[in-house]
Protein backbone atom coordinates (compact mmCIF):
# COMPACT_ATOMS: atom_id res chain seq x y z
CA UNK A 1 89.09 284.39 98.12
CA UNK A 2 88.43 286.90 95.54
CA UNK A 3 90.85 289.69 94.87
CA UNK A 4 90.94 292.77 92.52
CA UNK A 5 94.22 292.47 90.62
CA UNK A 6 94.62 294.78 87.93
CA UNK A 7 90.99 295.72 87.75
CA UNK A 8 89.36 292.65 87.69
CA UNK A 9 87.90 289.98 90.08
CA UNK A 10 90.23 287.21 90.23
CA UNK A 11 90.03 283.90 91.87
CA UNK A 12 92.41 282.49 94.90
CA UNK A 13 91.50 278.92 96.37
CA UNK A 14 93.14 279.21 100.27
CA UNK A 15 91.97 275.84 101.48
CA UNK A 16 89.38 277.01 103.22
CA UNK A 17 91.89 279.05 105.37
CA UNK A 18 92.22 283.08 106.12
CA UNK A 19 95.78 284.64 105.26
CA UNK A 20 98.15 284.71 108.07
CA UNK A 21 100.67 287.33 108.23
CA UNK A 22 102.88 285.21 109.90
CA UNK A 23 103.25 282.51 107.35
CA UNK A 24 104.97 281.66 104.28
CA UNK A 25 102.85 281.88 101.40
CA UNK A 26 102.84 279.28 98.56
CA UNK A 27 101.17 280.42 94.89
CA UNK A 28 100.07 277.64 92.31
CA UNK A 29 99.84 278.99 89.01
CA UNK A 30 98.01 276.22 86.72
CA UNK A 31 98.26 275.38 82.81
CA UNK A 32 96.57 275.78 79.81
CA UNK A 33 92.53 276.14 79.79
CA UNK A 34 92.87 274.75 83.64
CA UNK A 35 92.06 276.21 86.53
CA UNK A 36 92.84 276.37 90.53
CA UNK A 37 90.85 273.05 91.06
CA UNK A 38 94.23 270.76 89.24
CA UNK A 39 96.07 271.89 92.72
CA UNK A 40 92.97 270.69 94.92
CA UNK A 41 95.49 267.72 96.94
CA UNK A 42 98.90 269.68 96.75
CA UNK A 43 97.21 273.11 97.76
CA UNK A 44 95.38 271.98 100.90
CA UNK A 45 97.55 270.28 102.01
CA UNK A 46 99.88 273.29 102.40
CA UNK A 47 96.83 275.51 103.66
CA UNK A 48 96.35 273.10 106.16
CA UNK A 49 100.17 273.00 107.00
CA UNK A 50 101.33 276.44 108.44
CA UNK A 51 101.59 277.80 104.73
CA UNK A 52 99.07 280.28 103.32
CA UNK A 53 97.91 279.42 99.81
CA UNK A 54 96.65 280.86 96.80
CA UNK A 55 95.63 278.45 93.84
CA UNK A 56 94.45 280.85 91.43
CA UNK A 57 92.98 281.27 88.62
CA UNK A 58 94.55 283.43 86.24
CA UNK A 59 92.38 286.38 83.90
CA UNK A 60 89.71 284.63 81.72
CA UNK A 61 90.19 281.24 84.10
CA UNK A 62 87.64 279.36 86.44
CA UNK A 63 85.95 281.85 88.07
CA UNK A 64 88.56 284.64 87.54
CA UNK A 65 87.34 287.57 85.45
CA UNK A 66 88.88 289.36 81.94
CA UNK A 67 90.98 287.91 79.10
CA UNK A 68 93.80 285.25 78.94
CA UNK A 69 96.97 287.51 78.79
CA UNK A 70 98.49 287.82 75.83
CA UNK A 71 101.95 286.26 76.45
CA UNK A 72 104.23 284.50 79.23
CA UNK A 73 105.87 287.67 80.49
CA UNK A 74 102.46 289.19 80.78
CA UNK A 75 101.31 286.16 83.03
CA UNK A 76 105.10 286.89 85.31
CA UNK A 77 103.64 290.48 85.58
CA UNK A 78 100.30 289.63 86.88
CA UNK A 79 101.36 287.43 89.54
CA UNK A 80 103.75 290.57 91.07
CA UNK A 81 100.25 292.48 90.78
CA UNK A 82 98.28 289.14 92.69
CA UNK A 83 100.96 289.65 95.18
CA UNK A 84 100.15 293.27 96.10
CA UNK A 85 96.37 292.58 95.98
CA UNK A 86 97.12 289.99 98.30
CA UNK A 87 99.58 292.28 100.69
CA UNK A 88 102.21 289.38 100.19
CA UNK A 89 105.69 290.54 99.56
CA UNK A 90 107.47 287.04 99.20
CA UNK A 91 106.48 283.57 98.03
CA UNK A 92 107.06 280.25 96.15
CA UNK A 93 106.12 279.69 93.15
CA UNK A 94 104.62 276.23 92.28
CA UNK A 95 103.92 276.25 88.60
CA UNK A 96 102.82 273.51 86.30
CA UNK A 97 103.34 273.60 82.41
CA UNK A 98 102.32 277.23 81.00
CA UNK A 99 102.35 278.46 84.51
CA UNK A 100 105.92 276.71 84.84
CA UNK A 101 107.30 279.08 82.18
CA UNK A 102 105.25 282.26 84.01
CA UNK A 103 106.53 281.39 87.27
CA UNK A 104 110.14 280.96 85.95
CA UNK A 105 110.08 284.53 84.09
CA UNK A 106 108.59 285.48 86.76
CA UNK A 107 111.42 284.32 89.85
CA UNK A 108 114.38 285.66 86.63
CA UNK A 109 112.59 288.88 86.11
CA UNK A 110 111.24 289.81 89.76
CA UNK A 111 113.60 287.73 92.00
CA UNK A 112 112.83 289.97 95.41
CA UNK A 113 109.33 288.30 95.40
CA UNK A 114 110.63 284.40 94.94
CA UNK A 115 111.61 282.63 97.44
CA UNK A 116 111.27 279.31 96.22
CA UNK A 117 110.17 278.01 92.73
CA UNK A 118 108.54 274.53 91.68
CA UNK A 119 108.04 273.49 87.70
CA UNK A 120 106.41 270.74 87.33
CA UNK A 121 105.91 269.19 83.66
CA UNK A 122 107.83 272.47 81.93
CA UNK A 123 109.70 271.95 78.59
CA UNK A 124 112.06 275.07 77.32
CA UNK A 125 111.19 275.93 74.21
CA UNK A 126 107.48 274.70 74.61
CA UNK A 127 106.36 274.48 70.64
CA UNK A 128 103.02 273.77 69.93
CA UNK A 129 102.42 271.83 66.32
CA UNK A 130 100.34 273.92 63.94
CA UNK A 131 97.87 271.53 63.52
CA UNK A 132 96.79 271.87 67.64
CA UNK A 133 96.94 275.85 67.13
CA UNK A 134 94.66 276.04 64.35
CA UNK A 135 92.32 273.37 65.94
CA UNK A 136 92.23 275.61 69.59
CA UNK A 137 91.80 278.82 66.91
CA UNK A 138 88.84 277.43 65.34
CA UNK A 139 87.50 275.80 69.10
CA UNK A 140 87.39 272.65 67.77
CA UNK A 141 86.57 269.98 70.20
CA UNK A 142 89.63 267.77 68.82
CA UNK A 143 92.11 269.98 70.15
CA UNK A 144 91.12 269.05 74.14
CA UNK A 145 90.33 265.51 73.05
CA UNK A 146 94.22 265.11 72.01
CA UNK A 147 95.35 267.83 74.90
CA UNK A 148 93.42 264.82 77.16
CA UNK A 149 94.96 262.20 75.67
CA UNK A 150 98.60 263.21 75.55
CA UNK A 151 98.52 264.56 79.17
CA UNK A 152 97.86 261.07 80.44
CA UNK A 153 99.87 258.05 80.39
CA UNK A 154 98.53 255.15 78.69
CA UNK A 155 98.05 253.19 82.01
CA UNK A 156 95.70 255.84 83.25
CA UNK A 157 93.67 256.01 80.81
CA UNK A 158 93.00 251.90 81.29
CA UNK A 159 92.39 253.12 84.48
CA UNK A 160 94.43 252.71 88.14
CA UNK A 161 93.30 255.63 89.02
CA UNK A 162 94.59 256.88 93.01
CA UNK A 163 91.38 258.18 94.00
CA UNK A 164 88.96 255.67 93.65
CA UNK A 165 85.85 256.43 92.29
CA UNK A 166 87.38 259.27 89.90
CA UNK A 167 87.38 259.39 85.89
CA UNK A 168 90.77 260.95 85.44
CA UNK A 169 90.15 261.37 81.89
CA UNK A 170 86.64 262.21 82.07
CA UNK A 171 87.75 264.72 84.82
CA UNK A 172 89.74 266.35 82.89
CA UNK A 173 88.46 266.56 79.65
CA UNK A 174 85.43 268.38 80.93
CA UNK A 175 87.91 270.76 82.35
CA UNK A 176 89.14 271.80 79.06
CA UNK A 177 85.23 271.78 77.68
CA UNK A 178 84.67 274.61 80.58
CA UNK A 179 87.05 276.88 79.44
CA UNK A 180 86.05 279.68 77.56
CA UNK A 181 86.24 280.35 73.83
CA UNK A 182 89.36 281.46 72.61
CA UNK A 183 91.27 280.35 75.98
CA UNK A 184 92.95 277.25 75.06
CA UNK A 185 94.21 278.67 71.95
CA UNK A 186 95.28 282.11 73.84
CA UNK A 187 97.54 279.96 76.20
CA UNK A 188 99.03 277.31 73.34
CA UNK A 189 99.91 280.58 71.81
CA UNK A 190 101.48 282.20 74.53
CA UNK A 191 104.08 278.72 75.08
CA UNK A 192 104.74 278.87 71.77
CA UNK A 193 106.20 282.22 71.54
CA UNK A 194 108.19 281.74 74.70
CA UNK A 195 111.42 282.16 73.90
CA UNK A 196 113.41 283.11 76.50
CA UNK A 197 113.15 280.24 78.86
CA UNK A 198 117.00 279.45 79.17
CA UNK A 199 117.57 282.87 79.37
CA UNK A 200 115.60 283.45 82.47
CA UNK A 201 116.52 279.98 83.81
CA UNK A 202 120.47 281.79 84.12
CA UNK A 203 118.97 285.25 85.90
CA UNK A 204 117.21 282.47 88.35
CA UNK A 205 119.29 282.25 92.02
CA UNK A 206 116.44 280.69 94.56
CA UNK A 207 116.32 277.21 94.97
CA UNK A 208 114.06 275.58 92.21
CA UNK A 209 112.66 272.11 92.01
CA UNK A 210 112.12 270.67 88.68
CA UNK A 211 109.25 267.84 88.27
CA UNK A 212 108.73 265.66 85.19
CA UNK A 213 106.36 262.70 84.51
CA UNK A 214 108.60 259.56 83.17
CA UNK A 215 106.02 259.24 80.41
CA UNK A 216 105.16 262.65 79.28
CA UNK A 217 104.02 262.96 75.76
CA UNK A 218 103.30 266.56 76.17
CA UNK A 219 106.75 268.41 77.41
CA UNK A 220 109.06 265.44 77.42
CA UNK A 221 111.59 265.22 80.32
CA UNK A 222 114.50 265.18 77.42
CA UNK A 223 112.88 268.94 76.61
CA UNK A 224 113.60 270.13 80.25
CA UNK A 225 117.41 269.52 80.13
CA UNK A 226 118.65 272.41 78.96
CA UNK A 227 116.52 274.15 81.36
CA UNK A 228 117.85 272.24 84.35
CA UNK A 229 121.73 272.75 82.87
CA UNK A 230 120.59 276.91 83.00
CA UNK A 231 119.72 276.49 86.98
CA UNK A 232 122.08 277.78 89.43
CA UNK A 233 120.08 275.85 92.13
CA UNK A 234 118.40 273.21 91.26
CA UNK A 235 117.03 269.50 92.32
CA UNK A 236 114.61 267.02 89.88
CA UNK A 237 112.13 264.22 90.39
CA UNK A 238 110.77 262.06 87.60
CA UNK A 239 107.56 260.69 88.46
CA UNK A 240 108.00 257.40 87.19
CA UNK A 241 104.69 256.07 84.81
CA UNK A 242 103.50 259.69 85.29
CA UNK A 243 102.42 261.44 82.25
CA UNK A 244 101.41 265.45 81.67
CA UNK A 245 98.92 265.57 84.16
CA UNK A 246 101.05 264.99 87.38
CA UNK A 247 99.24 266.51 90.11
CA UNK A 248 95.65 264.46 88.98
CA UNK A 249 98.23 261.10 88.13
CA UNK A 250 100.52 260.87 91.14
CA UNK A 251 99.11 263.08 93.63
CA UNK A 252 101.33 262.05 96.38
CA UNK A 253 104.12 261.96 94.36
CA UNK A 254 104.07 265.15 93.82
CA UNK A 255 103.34 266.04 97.19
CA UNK A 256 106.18 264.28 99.02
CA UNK A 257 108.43 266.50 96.52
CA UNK A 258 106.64 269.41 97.23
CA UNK A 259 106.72 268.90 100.83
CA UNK A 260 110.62 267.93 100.85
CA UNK A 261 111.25 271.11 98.97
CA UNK A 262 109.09 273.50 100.35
């Protein structure tokens, strides 16, 4: 589906399926220098489950038009504007590292449109080292090649992989190589100078689910504990041997606690 949300073309993967006033709708907001496709299990299955879905990608994203925003509370913005382009008043929120943090500023600072919320991999604060900044500034190709490697755990990158037949690595590195100059580093920089994650966590009253990977390098599950101590309503699942990439790593993992949840 392609919608026009503040004055550009952006994105929405719906499984295939029209919008049904009738239904719930579900919204996956993806990470940094990803797109819609890191949803592809979790998202149709819902579409194809009595939910309407929008994976989307977000300005400067997949096939989604303009520039990376600027900041996390500029991401929670745009999704109340994707909302109205869609004609959707209410949803959950699944959102998975960067788009964890926009999706929880997002259910603190516009609660009437949350119903639900799902962050999967988030860490509050989310610091990015210097050295990874300066290598997304410059577009160096280091900066996915450790992004890659630190979002996997070391037993899928030996391989194991669910889906047989797929390169999770390889996958996803070429991801990261599609994205377009200036993206990755927009994002990093937008985590890193989120800092009012616990506040919004406390402004937060709809039930939120909390997902972290037992072995992930990138946002820890020891980083997420002062975000779960801010929820008012809140479950977790750890993923065990799951790194950053969850949804790619333990697909139905993360399903069953999606679909338990949602």
């Amino acid at each position: 589906m392609h919608l026009d949300v503040a004055g550009h073309e952006t994105y929405a993967y719906t499984g295939a399926r029209p919008l049904v006033a009738t239904q719930p709708t579900v919204v996956f907001v993806h990470g940094a220098a990803h797109d819609h496709s890191v949803w592809a299990l979790q998202s149709r299955y819902f579409a194809h489950h009595g939910r309407n879905v929008l994976a989307i990608d977000l300005p400067g994203h997949g096939k989604s038009a303009g520039m990376p925003l600027p900041d996390i509370a500029a991401i929670a913005a745009w999704l109340v504007d994707l909302l109205d382009a869609a004609g959707v008043a209410r949803a959950a929120f699944v959102g998975h590292s960067m788009g964890a943090l926009a999706c929880l500023e997002m259910a603190a600072a516009h609660a009437a449109r949350v119903d639900k919320l799902a962050l999967l991999g988030p860490s509050v604060p989310m610091p990015v080292s210097d050295a990874l900044l300066a290598a997304a500034r410059n577009d160096d190709h280091i900066a996915f090649e450790l992004i890659n490697a630190w979002s996997h755990s070391v037993p899928r990158q030996l391989g194991g992989n669910p889906v047989p037949g797929q390169w999770l690595t390889g996958v996803s590195l070429r991801l990261l190589e599609r994205s377009r100059p200036g993206v990755l580093h927009a994002d990093l920089a937008a985590c890193h100078g989120y800092a009012d994650g616990l506040a919004a966590a406390s402004r937060v009253r709809c039930p939120t689910l909390v997902v972290m990977g037992e072995r992930d390098l990138m946002a820890p599950a020891r980083n997420a504990q002062a975000l779960i101590q801010s929820l008012a309503d809140v479950r977790t699942v750890t993923v065990r041997g799951a790194g950053h990439a969850l949804m790619t790593e333990a697909p139905d993992a993360v399903l069953d606690a999606l679909r338990a949840f949602l």
